[in-house]
Protein backbone atom coordinates (compact mmCIF):
# COMPACT_ATOMS: atom_id res chain seq x y z
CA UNK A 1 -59.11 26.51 59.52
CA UNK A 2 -55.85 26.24 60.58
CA UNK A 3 -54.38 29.27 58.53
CA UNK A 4 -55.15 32.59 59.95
CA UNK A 5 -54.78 34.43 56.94
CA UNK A 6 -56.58 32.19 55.08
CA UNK A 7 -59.20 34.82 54.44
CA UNK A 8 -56.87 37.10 53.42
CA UNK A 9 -55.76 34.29 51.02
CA UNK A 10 -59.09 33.66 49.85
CA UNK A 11 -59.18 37.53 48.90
CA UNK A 12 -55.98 37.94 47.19
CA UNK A 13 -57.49 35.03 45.03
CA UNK A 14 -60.50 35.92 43.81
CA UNK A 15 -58.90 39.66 43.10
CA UNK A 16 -56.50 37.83 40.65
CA UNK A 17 -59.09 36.08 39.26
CA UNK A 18 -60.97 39.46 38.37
CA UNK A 19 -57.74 40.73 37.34
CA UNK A 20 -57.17 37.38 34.79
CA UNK A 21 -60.81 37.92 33.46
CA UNK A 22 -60.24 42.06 32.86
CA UNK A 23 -56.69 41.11 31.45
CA UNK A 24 -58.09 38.34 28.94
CA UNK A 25 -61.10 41.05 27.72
CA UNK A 26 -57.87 43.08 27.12
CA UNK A 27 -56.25 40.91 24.98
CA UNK A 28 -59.63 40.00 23.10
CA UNK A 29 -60.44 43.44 22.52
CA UNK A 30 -56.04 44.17 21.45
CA UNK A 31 -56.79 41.00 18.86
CA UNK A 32 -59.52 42.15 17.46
CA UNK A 33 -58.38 45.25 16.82
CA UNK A 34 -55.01 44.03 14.83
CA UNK A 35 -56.92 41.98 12.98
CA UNK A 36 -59.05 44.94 11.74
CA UNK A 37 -55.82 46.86 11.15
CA UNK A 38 -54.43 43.95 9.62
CA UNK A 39 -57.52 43.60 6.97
CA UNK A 40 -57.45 47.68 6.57
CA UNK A 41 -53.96 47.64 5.51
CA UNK A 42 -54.95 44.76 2.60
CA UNK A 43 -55.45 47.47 0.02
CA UNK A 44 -52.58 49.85 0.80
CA UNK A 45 -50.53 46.24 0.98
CA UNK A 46 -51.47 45.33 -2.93
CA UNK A 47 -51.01 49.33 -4.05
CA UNK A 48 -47.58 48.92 -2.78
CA UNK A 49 -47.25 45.20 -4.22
CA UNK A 50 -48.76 46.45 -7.13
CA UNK A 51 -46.27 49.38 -7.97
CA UNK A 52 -43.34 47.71 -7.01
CA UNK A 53 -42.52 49.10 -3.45
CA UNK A 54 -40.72 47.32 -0.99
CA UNK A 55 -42.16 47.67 2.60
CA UNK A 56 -42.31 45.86 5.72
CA UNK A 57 -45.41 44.68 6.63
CA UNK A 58 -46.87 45.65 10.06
CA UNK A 59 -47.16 42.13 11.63
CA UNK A 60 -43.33 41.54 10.51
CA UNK A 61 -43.15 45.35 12.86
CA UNK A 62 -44.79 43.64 15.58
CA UNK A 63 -43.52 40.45 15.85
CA UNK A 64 -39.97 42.56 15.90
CA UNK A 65 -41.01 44.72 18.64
CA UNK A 66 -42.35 41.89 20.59
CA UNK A 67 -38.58 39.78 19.89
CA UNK A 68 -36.81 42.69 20.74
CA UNK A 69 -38.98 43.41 24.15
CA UNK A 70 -38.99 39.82 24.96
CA UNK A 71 -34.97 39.66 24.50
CA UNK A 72 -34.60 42.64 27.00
CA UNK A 73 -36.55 40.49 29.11
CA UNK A 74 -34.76 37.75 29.18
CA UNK A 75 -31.26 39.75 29.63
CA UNK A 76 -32.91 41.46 32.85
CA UNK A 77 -33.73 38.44 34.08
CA UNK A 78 -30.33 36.98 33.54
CA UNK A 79 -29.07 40.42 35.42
CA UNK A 80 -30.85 39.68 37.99
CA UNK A 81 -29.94 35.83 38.26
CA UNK A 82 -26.26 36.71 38.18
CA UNK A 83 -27.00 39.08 40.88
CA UNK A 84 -28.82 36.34 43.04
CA UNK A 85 -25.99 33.87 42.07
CA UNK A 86 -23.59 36.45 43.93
CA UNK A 87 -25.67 36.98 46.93
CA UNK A 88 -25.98 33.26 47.19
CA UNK A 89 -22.31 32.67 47.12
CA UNK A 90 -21.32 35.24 49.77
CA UNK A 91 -24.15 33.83 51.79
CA UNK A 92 -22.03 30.22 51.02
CA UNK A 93 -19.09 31.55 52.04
CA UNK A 94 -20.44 33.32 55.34
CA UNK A 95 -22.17 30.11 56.41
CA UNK A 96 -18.56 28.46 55.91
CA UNK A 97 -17.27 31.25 57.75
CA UNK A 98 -19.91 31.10 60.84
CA UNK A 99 -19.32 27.03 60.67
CA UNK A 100 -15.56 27.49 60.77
CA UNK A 101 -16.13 29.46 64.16
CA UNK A 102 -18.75 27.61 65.77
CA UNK A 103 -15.85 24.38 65.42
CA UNK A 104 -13.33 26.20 66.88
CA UNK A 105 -15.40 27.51 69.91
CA UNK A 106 -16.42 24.08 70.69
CA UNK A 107 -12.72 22.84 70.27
CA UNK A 108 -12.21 25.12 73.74
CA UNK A 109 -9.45 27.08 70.64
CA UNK A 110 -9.90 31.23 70.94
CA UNK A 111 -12.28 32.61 68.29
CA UNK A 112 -10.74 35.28 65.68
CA UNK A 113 -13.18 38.19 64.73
C-alpha cells in the first residue's frame, strides 16, 4: 500500500468498531432498563393521579436533564468556536503582516521589525 500507517489505520478501525458495538449494548441495556422503571412507576403514577397530587413525571425529569446537558453543550462548543474564531483572525492578521514584509523586502525598501 502506499500508506505506511495504514495498518495502524486498519487498527484504530476495527477498535472503534468494538467500541460502537460495546457502546450500542450500553444503550440497549440503559433502554431497557427505563422502560422497566418507567412501567414500575405506573402504579405509584395513578396513586398520585388518583389522590390528587401534582408531580412531575420521571421521563418529563429526564428529558430536562438531557435539554439542560445538551444546552451546556452547545454553549461550550460555541466557547470554543469564538475562541477558534480569534485564533483565526490573529493568524489573518499575521499572514497580512508577514505579506506586508515580504513586499517591502522585494521592493529593495528596509524591513521594520
Amino acid at each position: 500500500t502506499f500508506d505506511p500507517n495504514a495498518k495502524k489505520h486498519s487498527d484504530t478501525k476495527k477498535d472503534m468498531y468494538k467500541l460502537r458495538a460495546q457502546i450500542e449494548e450500553e444503550l440497549e441495556m440503559l433502554k431497557d432498563k427505563m422502560a422497566q422503571s418507567l412501567e414500575a412507576f405506573g402504579p405509584t403514577e395513578d396513586a398520585l393521579t388518583q389522590a390528587g397530587i401534582e408531580f412531575v413525571h420521571p421521563g418529563e425529569e429526564v428529558e430536562d436533564s438531557n435539554l439542560n446537558r445538551r444546552g451546556k453543550m452547545v454553549e461550550y462548543r460555541a466557547h470554543l468556536a469564538k475562541q477558534e474564531e480569534v485564533k483565526i483572525c490573529a493568524e489573518r492578521e499575521e499572514l497580512k503582516r508577514v505579506k506586508a514584509i515580504q513586499s517591502q523586502q522585494y521592493r529593495g525598501k528596509p524591513v521594520l521589525e
